[in-house]
PDB file of N, CA and C in Angstrom:
ATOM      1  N   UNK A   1      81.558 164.416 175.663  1.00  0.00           N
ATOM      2  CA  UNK A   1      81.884 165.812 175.486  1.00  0.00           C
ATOM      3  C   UNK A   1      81.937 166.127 173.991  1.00  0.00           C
ATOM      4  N   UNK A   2      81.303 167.428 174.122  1.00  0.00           N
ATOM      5  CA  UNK A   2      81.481 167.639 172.153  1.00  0.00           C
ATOM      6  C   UNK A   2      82.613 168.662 172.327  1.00  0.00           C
ATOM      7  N   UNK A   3      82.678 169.177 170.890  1.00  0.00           N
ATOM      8  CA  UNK A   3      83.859 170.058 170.343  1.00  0.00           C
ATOM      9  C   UNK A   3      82.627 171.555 169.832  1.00  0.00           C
ATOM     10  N   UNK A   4      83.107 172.304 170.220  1.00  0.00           N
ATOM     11  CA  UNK A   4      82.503 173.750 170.160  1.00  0.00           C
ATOM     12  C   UNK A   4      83.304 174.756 169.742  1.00  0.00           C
ATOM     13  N   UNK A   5      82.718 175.996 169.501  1.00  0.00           N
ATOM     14  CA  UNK A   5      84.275 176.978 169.504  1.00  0.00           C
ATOM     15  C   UNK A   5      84.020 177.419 170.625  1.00  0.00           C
ATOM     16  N   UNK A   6      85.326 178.556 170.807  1.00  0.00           N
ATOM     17  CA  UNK A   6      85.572 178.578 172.431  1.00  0.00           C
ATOM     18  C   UNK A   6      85.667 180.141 171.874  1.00  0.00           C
ATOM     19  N   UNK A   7      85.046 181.126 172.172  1.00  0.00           N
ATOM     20  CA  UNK A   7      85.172 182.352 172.499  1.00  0.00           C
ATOM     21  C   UNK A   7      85.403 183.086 173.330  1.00  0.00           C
ATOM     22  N   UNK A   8      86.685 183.448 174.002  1.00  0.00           N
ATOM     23  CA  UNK A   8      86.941 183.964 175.130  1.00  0.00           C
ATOM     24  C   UNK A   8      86.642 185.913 175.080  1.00  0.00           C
ATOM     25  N   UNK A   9      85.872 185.958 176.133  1.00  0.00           N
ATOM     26  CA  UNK A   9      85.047 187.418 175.567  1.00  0.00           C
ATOM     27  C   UNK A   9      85.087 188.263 176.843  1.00  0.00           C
ATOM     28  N   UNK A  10      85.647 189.437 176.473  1.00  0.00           N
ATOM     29  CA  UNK A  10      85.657 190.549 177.367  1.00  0.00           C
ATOM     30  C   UNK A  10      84.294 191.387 177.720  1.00  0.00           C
ATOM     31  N   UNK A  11      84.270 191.966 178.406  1.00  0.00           N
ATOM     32  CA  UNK A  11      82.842 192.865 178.749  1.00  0.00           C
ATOM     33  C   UNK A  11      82.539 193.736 177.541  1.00  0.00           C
ATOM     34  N   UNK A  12      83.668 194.173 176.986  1.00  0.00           N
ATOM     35  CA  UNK A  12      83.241 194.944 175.719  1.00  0.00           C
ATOM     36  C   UNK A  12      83.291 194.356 174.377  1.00  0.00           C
ATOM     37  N   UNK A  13      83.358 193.388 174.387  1.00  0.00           N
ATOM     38  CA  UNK A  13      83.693 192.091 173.381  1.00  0.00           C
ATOM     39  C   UNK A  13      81.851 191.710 173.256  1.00  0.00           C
ATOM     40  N   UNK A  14      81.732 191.251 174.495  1.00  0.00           N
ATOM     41  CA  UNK A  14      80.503 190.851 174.629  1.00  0.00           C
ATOM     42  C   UNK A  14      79.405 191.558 174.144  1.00  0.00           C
ATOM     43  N   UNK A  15      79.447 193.074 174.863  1.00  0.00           N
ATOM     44  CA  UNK A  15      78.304 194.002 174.671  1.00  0.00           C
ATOM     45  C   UNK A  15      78.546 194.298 172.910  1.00  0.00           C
ATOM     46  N   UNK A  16      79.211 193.989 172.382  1.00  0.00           N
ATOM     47  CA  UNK A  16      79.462 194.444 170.839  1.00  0.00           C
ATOM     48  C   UNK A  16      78.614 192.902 170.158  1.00  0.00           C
ATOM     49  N   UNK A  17      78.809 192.041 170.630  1.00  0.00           N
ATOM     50  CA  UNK A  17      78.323 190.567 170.258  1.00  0.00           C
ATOM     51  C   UNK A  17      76.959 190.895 170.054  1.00  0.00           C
ATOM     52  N   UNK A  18      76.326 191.186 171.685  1.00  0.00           N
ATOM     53  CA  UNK A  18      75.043 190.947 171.920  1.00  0.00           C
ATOM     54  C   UNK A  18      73.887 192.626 170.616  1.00  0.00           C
ATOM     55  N   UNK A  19      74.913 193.135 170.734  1.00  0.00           N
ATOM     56  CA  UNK A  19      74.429 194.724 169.883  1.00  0.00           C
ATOM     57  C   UNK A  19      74.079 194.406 168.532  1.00  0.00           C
ATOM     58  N   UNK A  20      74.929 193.446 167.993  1.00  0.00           N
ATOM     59  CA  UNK A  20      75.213 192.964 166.263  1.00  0.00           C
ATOM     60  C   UNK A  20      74.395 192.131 166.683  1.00  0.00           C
ATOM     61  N   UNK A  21      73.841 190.856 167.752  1.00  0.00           N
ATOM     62  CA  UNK A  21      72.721 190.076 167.438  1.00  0.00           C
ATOM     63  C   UNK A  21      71.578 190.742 167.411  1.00  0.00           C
ATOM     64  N   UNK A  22      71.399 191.813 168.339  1.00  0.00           N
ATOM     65  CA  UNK A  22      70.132 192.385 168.622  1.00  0.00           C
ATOM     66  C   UNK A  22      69.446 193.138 167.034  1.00  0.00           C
ATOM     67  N   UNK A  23      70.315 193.716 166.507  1.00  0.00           N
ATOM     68  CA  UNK A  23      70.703 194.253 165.564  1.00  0.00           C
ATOM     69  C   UNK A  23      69.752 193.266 164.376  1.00  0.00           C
ATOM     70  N   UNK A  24      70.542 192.285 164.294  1.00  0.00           N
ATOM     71  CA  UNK A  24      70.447 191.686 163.272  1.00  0.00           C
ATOM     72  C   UNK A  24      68.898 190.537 163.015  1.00  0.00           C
ATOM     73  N   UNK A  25      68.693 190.656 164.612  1.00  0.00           N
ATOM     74  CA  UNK A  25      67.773 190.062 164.831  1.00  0.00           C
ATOM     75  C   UNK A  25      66.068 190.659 164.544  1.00  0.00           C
ATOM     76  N   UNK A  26      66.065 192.379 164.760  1.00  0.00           N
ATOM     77  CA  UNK A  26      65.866 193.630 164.962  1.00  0.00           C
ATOM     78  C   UNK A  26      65.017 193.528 163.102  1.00  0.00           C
ATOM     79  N   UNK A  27      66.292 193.631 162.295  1.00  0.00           N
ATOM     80  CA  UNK A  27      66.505 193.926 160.683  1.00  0.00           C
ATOM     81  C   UNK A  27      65.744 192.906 159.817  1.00  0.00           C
ATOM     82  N   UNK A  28      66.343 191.468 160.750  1.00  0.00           N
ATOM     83  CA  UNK A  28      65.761 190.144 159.638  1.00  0.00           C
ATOM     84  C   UNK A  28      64.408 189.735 160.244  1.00  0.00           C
ATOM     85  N   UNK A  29      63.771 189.913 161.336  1.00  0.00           N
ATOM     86  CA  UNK A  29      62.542 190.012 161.286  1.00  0.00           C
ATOM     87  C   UNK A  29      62.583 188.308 162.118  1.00  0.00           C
ATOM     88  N   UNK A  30      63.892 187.458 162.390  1.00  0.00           N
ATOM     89  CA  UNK A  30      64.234 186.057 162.657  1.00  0.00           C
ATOM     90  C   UNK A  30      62.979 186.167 163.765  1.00  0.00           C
ATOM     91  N   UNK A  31      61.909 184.857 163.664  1.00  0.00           N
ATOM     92  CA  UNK A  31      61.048 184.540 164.880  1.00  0.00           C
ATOM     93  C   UNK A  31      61.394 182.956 165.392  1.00  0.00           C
ATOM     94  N   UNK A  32      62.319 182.453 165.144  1.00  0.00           N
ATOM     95  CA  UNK A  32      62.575 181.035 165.215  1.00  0.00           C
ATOM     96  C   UNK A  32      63.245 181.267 166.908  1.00  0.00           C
ATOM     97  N   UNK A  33      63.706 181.984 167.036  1.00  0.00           N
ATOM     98  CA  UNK A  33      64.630 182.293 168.528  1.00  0.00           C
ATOM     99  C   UNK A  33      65.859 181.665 168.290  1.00  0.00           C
ATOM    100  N   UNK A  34      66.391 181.509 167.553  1.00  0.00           N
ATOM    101  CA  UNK A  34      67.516 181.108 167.535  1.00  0.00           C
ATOM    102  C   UNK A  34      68.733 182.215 168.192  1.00  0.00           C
ATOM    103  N   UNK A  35      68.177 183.075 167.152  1.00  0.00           N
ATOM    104  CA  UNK A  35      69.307 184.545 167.477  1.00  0.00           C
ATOM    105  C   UNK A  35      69.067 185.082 169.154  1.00  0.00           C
ATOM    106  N   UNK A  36      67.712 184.917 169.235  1.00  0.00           N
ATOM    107  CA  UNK A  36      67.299 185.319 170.802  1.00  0.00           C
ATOM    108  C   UNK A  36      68.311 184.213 171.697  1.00  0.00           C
ATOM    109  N   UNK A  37      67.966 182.740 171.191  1.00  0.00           N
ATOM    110  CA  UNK A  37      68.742 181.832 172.079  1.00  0.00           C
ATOM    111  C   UNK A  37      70.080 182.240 172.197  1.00  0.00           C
ATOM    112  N   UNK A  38      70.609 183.231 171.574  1.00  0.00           N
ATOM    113  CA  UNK A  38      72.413 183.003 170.999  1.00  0.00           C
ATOM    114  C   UNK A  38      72.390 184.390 172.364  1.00  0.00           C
ATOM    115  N   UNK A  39      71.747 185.599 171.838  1.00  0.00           N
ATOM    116  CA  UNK A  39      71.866 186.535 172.601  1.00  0.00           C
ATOM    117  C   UNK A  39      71.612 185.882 174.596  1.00  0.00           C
ATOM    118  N   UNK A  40      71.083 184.908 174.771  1.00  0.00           N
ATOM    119  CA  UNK A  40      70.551 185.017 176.248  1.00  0.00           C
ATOM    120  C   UNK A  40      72.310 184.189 176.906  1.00  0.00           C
ATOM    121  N   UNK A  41      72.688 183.336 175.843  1.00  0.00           N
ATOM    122  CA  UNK A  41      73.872 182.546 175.549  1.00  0.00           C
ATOM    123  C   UNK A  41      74.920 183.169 176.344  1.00  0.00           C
ATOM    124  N   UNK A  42      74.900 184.236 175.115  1.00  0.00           N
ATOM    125  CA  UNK A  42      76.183 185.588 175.443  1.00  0.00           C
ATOM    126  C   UNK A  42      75.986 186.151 176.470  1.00  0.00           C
ATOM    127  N   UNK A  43      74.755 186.316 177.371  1.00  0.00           N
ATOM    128  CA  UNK A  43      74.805 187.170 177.930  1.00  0.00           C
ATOM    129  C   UNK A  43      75.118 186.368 179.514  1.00  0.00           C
ATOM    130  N   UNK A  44      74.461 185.268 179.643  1.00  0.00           N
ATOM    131  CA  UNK A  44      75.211 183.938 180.582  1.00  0.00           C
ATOM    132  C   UNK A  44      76.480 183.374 180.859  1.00  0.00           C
ATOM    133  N   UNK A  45      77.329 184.053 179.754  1.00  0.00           N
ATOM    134  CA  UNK A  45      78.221 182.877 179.457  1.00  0.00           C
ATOM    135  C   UNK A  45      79.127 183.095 180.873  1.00  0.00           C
ATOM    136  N   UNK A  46      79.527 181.967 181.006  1.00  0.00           N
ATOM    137  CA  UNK A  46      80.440 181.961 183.015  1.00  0.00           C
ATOM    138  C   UNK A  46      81.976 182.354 182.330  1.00  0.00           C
ATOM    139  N   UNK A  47      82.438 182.898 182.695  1.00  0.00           N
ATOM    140  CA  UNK A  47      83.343 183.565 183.003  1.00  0.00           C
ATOM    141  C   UNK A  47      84.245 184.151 181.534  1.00  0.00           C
ATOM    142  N   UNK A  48      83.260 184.423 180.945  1.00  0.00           N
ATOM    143  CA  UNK A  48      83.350 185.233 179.321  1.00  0.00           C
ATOM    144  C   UNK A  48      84.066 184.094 178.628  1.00  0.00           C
ATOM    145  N   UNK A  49      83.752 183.368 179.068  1.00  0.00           N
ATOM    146  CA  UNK A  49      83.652 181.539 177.633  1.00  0.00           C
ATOM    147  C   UNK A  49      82.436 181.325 176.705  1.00  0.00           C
ATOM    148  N   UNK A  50      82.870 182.104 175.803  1.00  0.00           N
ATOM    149  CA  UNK A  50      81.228 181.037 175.139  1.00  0.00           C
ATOM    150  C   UNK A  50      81.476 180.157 174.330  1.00  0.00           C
ATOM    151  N   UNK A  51      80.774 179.163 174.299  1.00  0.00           N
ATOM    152  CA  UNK A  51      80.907 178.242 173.562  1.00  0.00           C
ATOM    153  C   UNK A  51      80.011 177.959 172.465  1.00  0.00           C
ATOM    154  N   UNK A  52      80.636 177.969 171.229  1.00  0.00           N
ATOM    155  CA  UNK A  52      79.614 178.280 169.790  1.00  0.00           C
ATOM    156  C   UNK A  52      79.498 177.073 169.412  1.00  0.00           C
ATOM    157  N   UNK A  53      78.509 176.621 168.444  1.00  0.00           N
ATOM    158  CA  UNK A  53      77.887 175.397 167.439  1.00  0.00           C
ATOM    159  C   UNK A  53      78.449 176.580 166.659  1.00  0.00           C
ATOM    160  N   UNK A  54      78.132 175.348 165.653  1.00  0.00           N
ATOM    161  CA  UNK A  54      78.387 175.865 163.793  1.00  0.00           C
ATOM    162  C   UNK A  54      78.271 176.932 163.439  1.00  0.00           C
ATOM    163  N   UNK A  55      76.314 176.767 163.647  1.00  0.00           N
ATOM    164  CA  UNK A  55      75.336 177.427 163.453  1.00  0.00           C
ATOM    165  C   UNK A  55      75.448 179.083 164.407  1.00  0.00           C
ATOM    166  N   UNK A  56      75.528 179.072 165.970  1.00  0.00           N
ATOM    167  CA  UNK A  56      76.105 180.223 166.514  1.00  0.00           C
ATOM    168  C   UNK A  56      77.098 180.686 165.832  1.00  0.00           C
ATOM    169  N   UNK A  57      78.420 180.048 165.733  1.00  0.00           N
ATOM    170  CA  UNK A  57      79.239 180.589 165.455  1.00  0.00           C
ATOM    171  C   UNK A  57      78.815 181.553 163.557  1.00  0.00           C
ATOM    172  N   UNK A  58      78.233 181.014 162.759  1.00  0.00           N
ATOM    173  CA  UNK A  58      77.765 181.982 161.551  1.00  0.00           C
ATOM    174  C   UNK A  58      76.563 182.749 162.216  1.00  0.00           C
ATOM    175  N   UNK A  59      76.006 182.699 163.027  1.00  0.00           N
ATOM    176  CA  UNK A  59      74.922 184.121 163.414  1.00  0.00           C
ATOM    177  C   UNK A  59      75.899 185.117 163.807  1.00  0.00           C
ATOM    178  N   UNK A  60      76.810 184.647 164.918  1.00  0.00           N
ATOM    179  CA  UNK A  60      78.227 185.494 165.177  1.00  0.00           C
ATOM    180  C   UNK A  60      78.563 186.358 164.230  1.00  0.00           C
ATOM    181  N   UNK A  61      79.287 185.510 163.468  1.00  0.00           N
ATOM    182  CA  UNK A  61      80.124 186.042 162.078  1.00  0.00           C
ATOM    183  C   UNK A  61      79.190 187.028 161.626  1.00  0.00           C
ATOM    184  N   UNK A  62      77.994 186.733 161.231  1.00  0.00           N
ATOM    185  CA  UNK A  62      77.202 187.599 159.672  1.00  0.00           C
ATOM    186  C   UNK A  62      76.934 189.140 160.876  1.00  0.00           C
ATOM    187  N   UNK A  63      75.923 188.759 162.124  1.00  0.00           N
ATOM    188  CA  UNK A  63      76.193 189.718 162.861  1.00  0.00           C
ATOM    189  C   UNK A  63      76.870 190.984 163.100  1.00  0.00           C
ATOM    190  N   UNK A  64      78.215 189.849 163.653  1.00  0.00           N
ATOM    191  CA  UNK A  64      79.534 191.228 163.345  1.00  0.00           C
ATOM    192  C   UNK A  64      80.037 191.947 162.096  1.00  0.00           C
ATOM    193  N   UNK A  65      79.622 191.268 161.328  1.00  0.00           N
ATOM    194  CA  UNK A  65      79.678 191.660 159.910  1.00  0.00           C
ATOM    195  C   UNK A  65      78.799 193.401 159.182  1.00  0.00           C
ATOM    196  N   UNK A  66      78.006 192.587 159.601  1.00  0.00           N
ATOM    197  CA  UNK A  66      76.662 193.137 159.171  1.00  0.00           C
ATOM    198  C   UNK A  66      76.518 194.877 160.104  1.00  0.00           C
ATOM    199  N   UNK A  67      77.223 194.778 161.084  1.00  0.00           N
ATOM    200  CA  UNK A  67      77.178 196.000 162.288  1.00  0.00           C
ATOM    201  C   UNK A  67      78.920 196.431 161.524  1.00  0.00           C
ATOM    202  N   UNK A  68      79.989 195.845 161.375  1.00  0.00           N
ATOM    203  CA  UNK A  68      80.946 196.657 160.596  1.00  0.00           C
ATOM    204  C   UNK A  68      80.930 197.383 159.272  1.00  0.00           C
ATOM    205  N   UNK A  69      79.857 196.511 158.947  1.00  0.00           N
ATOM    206  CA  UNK A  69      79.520 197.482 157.214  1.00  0.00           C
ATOM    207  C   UNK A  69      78.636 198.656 157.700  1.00  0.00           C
ATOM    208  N   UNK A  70      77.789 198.589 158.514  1.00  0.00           N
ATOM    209  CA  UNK A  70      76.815 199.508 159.131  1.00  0.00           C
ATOM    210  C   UNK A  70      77.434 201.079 159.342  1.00  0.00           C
ATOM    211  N   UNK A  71      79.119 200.656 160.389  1.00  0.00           N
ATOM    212  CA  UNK A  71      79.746 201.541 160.701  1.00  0.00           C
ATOM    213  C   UNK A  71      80.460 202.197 159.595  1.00  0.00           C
ATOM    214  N   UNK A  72      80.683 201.479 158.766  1.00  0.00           N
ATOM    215  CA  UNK A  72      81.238 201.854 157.428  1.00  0.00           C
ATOM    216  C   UNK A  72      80.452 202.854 156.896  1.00  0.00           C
ATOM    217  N   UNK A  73      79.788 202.022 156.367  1.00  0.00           N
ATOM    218  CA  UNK A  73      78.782 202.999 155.300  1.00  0.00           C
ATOM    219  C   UNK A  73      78.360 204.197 155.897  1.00  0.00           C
ATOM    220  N   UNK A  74      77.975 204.496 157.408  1.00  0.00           N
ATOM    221  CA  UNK A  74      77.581 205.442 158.305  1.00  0.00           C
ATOM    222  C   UNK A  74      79.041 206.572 158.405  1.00  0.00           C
ATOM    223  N   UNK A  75      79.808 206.452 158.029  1.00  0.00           N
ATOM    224  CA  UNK A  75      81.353 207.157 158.280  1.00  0.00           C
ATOM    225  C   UNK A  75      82.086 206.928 159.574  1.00  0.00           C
ATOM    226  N   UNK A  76      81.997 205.929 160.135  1.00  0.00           N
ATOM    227  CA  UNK A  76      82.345 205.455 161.355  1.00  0.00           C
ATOM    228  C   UNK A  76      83.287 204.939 161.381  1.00  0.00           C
ATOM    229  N   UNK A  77      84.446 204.751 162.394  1.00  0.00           N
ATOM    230  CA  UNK A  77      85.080 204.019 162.801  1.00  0.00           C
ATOM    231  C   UNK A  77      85.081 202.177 163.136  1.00  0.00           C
ATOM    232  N   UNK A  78      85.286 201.152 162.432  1.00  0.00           N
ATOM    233  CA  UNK A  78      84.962 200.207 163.207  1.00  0.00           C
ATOM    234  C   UNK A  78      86.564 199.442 163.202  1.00  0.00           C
ATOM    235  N   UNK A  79      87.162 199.714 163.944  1.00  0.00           N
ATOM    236  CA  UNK A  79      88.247 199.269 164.921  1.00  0.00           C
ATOM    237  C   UNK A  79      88.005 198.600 165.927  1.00  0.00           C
ATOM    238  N   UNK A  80      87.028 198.724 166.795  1.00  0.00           N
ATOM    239  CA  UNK A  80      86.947 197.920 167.882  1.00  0.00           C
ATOM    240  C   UNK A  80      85.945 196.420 167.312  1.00  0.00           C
ATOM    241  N   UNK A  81      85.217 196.652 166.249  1.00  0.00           N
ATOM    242  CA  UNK A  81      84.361 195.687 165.955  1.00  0.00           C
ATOM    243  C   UNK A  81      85.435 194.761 164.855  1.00  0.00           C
ATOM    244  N   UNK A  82      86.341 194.916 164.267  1.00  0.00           N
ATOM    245  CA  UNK A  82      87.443 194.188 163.419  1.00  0.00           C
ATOM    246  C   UNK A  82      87.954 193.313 164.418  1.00  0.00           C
ATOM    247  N   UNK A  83      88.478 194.296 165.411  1.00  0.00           N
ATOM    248  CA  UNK A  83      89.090 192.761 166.517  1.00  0.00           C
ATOM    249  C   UNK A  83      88.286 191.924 167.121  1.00  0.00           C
ATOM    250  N   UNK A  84      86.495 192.225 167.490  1.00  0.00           N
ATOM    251  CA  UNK A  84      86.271 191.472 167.761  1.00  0.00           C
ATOM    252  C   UNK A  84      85.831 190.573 166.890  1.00  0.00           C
ATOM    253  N   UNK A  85      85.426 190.638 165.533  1.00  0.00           N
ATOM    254  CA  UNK A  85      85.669 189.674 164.195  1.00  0.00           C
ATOM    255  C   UNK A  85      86.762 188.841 164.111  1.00  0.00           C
ATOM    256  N   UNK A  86      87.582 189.631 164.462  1.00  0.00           N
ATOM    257  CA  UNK A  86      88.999 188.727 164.032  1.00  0.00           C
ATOM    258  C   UNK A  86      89.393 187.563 165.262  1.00  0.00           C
ATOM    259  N   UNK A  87      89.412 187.982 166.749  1.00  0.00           N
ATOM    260  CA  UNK A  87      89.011 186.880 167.395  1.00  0.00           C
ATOM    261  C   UNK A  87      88.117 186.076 167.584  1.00  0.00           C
ATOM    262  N   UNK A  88      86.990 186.292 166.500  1.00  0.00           N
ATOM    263  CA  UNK A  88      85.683 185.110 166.837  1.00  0.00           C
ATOM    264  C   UNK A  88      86.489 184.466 165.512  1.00  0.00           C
ATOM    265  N   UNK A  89      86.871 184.609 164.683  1.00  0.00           N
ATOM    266  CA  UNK A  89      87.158 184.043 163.524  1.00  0.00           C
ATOM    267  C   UNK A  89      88.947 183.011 164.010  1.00  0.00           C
ATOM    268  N   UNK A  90      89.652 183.581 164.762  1.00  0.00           N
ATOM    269  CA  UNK A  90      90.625 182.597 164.970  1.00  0.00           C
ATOM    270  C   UNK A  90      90.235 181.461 166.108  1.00  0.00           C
ATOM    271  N   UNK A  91      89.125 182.110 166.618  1.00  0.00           N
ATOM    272  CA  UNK A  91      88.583 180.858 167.972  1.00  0.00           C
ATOM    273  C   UNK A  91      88.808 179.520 167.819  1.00  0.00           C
ATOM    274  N   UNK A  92      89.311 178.447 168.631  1.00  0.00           N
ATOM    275  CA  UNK A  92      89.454 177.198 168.236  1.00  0.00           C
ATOM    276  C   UNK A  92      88.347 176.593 168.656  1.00  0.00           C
ATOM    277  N   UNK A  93      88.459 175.121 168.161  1.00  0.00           N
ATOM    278  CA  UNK A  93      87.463 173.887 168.725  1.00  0.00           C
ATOM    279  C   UNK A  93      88.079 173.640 170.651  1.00  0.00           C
ATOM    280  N   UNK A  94      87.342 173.283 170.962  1.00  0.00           N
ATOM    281  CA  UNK A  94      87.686 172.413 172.216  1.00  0.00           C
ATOM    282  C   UNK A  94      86.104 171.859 172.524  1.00  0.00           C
ATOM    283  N   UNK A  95      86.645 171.355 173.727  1.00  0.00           N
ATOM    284  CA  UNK A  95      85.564 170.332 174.305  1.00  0.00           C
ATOM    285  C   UNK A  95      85.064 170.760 175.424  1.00  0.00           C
ATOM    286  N   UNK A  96      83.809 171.037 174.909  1.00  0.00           N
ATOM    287  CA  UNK A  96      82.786 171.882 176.117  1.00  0.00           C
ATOM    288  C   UNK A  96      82.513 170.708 177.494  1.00  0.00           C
ATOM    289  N   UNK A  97      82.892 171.437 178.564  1.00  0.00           N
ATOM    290  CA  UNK A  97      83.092 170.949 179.611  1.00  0.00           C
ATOM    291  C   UNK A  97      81.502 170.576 180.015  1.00  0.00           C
ATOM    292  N   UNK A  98      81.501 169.273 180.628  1.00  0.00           N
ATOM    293  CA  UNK A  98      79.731 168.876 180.963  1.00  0.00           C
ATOM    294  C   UNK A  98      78.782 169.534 181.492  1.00  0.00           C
ATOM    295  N   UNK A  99      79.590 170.204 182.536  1.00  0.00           N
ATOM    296  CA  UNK A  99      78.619 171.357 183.317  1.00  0.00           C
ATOM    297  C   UNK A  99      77.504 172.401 182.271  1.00  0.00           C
ATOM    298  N   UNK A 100      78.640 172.435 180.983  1.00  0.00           N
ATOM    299  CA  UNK A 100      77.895 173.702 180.267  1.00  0.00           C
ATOM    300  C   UNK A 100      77.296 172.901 179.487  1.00  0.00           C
ATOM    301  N   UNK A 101      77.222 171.693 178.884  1.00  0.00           N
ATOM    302  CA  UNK A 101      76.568 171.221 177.779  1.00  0.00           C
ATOM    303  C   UNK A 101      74.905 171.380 177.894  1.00  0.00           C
ATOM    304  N   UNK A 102      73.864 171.571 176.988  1.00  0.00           N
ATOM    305  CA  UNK A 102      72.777 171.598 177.143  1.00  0.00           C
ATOM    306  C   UNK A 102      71.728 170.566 177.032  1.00  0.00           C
TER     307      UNK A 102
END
């Protein structure tokens, strides 16, 4: 069993995830699929667990990032996108259960 982060994600948690990957994926022109792999990830995940690598977990981050400055600079509100920053950012390690490993 490895150690992953553990993102526990609501329906609107999620759809904000998958918006900032699409987003970002959309902007940087990424053809490697990585970001595609992350988005099909999120959108699978069993029972709003996802479980991040390193590497997910910073597409995550810059993502949500990248869609809160968006709202910013646009005169927007981003309140709902801070918390979900702020819980991908306190997420812990645990140990991805075998079923899900790839």
């Amino acid at each position: 069993m490895t150690k992953q982060r553990l993102f526990p994600m609501t329906n609107i948690e999620q759809n904000m995830l998958v918006k900032a990957l699409c987003d970002i994926r959309k902007n940087s022109g990424e053809t490697s699929g990585e970001v595609g792999n992350l988005i099909e990830k999120t959108l699978h995940a069993p029972r709003g667990k996802l479980y991040l690598s390193d590497q997910e977990f910073h597409w995550a981050a810059v993502s949500l990032n990248r869609l809160r400055t968006a709202y910013l600079s646009a005169g927007r509100s981003s309140g709902g996108i801070d918390k979900v920053l702020f819980k991908l950012m306190r997420s812990k390690y645990r140990r991805v259960p075998m079923a899900m490993e790839r």
